[in-house]
C-alpha atoms as a PDB file:
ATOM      1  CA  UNK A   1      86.886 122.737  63.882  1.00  0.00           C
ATOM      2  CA  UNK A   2      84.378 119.721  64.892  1.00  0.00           C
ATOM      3  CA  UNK A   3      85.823 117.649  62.097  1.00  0.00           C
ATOM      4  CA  UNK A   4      89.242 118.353  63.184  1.00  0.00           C
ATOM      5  CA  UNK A   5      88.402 117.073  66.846  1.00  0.00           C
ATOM      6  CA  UNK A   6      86.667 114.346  65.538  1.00  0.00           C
ATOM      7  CA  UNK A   7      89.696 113.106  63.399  1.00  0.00           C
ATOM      8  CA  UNK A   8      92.015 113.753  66.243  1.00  0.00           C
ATOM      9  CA  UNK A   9      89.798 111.431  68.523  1.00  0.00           C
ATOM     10  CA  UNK A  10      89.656 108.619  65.828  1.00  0.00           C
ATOM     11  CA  UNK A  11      93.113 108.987  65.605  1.00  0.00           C
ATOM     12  CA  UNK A  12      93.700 108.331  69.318  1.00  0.00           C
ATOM     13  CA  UNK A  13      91.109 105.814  69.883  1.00  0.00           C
ATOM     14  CA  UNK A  14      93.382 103.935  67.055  1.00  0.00           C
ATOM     15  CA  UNK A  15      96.705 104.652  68.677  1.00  0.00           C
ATOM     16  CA  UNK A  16      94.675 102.879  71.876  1.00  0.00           C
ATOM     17  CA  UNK A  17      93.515 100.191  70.135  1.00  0.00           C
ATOM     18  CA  UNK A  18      97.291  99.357  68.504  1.00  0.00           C
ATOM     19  CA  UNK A  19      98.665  99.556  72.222  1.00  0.00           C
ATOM     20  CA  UNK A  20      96.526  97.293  73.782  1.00  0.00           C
ATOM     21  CA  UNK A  21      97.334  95.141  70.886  1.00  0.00           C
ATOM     22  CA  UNK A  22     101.228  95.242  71.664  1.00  0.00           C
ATOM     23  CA  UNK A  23     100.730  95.038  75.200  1.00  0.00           C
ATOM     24  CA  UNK A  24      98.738  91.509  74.584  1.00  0.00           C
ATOM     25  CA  UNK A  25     101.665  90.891  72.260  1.00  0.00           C
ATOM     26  CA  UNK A  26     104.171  91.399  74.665  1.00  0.00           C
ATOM     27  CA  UNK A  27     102.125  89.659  77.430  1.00  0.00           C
ATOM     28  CA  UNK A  28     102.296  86.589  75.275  1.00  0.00           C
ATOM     29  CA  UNK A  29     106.230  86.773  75.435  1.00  0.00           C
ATOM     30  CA  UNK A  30     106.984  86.871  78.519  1.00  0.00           C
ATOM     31  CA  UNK A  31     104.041  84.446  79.068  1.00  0.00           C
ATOM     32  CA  UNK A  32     102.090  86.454  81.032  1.00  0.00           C
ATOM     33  CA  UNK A  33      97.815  85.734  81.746  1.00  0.00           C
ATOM     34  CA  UNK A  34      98.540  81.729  80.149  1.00  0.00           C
ATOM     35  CA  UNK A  35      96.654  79.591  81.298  1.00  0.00           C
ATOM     36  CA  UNK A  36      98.816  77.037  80.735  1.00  0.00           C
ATOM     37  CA  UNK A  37     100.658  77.396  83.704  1.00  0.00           C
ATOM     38  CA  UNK A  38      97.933  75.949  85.687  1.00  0.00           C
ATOM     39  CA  UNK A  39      98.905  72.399  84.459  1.00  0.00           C
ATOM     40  CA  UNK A  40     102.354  72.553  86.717  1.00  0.00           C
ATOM     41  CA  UNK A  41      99.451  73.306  89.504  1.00  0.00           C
ATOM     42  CA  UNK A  42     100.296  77.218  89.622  1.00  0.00           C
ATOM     43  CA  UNK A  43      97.720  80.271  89.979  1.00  0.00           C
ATOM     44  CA  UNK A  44      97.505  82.983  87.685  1.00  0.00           C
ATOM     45  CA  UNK A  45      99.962  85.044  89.350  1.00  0.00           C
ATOM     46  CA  UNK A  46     102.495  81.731  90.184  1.00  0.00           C
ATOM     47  CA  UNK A  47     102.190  81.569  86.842  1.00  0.00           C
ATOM     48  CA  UNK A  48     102.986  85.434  85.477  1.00  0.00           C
ATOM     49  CA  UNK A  49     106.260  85.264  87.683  1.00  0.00           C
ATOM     50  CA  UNK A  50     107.286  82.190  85.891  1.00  0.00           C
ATOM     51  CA  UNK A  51     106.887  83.245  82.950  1.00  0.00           C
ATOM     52  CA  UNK A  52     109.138  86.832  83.853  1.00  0.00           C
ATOM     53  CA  UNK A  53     111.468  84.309  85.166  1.00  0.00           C
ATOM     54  CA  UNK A  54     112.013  82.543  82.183  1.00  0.00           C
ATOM     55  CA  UNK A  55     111.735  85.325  79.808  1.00  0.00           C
ATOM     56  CA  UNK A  56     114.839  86.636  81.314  1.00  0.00           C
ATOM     57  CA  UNK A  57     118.485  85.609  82.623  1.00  0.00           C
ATOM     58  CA  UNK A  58     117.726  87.082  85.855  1.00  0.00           C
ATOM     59  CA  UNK A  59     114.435  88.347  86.880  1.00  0.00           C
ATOM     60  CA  UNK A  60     114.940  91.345  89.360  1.00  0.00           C
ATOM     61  CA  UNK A  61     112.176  91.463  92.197  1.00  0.00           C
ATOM     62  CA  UNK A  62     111.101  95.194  90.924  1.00  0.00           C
ATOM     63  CA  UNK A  63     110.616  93.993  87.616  1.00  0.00           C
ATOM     64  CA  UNK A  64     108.332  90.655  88.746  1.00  0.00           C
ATOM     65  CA  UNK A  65     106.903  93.028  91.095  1.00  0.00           C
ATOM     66  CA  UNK A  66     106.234  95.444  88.237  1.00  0.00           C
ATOM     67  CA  UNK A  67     104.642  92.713  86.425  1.00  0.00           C
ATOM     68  CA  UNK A  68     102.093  91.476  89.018  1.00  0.00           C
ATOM     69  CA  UNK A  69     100.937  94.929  90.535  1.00  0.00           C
ATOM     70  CA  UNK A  70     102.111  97.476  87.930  1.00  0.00           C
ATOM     71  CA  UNK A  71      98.408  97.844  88.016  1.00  0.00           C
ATOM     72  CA  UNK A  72      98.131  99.155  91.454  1.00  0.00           C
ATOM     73  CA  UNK A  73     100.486 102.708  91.346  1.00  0.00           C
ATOM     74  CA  UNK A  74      98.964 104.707  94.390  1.00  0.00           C
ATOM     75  CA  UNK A  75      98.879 101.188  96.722  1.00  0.00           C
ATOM     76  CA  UNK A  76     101.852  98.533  95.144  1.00  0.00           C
ATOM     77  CA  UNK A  77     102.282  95.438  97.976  1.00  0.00           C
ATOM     78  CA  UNK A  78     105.461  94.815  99.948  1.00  0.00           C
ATOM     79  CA  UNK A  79     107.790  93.523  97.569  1.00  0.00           C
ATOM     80  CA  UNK A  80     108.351  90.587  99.993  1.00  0.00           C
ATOM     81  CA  UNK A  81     105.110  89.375  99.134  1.00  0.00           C
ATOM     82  CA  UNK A  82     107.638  88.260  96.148  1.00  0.00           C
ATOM     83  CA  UNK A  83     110.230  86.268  98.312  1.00  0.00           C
ATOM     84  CA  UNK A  84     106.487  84.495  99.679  1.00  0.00           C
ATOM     85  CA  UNK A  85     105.448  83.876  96.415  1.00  0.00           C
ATOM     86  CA  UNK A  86     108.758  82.359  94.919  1.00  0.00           C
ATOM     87  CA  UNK A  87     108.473  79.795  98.081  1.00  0.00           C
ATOM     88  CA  UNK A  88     105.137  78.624  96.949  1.00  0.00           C
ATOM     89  CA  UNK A  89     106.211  78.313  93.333  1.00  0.00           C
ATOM     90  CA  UNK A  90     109.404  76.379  94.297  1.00  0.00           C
ATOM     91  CA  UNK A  91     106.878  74.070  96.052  1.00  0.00           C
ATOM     92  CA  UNK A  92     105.216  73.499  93.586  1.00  0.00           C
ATOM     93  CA  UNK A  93     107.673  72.790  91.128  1.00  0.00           C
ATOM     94  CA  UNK A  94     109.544  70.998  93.016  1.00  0.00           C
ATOM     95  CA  UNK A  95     108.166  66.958  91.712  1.00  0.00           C
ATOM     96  CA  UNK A  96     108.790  68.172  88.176  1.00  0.00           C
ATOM     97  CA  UNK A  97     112.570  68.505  89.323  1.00  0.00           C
ATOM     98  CA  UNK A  98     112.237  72.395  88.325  1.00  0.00           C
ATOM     99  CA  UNK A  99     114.052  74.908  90.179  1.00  0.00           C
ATOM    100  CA  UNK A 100     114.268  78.823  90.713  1.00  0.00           C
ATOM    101  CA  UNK A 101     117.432  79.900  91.745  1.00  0.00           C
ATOM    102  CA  UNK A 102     118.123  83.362  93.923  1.00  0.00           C
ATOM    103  CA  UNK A 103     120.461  85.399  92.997  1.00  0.00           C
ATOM    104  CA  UNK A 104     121.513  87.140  95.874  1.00  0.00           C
ATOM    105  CA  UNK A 105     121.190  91.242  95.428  1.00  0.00           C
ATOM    106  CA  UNK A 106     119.704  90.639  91.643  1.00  0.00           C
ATOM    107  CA  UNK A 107     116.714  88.443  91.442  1.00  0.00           C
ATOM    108  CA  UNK A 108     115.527  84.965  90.229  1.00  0.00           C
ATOM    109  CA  UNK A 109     116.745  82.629  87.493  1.00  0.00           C
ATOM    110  CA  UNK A 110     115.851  79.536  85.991  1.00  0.00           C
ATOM    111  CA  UNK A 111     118.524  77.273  84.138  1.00  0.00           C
ATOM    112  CA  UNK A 112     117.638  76.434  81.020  1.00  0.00           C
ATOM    113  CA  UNK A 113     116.826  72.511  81.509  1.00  0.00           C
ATOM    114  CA  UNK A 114     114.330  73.741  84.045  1.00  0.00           C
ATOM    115  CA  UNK A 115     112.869  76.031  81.259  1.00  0.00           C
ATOM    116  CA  UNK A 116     112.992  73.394  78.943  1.00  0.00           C
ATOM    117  CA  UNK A 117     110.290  70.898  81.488  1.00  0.00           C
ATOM    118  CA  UNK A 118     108.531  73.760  81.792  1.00  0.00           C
ATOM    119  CA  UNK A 119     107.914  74.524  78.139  1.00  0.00           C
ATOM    120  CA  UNK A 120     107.615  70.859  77.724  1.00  0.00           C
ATOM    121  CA  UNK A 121     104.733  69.996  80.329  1.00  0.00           C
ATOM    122  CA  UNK A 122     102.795  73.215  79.192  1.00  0.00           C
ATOM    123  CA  UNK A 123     103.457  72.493  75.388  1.00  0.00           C
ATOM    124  CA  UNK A 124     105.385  76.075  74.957  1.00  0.00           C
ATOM    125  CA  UNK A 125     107.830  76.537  72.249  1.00  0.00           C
ATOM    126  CA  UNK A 126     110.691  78.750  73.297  1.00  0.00           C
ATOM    127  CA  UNK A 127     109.498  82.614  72.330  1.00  0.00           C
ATOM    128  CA  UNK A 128     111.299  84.848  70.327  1.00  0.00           C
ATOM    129  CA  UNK A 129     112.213  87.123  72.502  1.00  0.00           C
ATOM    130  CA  UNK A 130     113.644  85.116  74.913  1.00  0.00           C
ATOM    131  CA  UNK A 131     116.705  83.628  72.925  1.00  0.00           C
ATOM    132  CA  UNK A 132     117.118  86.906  72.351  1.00  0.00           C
ATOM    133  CA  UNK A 133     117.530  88.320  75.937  1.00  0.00           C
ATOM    134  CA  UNK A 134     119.445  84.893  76.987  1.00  0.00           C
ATOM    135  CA  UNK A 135     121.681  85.523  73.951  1.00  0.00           C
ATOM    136  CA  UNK A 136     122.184  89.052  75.477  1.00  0.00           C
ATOM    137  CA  UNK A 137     121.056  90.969  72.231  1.00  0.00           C
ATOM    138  CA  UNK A 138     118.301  93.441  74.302  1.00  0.00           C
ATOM    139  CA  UNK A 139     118.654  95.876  76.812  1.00  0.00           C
ATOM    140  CA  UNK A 140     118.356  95.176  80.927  1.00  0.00           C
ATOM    141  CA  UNK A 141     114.551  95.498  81.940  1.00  0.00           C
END
């Protein structure tokens, strides 16, 4: 019975280990925690919401906000602390000639020659999964 436990934990303490390793994967993709967005003069959040923004055709508020604070459950922010947010990004990206767009009742986009500067001034090749969503080939998030 003890060895049976035992191989039951290992086996979830593996399972852990190969989700944490997806969920850095998938961090990666939508360019979330890169420090590279700190060379367009954006924080480490600034800099998570761009990269939802670009991952996607439209970026919905809930899902940047899921992004940022999905951490937080029993306490999540206002999700105007979004709209506040997307006002000091545009800011800042404003003397590369970058620009968010809101799409009224739907979220944020970014058209694709803004994506491009971005990718260029951070040295980003365009990820995998993003032609995919902006080709339409995955699901709404």
């Amino acid at each position: 019975m003890a060895i049976d436990v035992l191989s039951q934990f290992r086996i979830a303490q593996e399972r852990a280990c190969q989700a944490e390793e997806r969920v850095r994967q998938l961090e990666a993709v939508f360019g979330q925690n890169d420090p590279r967005y700190e060379r367009l003069g954006l924080t480490a959040t600034e800099g998570n919401i761009v990269g939802v923004i670009m991952a996607r055709p439209i970026a919905s508020v809930s899902q940047i906000h899921t992004v940022i604070y999905g951490n937080r459950v029993d306490d999540p922010p206002d999700e105007k602390t979004i709209t506040v947010f997307i006002h000091k990004i545009r800011h800042k990206l404003e003397r590369y000639g970058i620009h968010i767009e809101c799409v009224w009742g739907r979220g944020y986009r970014m058209d694709e020659q803004s994506k491009a500067e971005i990718r260029s001034i951070i040295g980003a090749e365009r990820p995998q999964l993003e032609k995919k969503v902006s080709h339409g080939l995955t699901a709404h998030h």
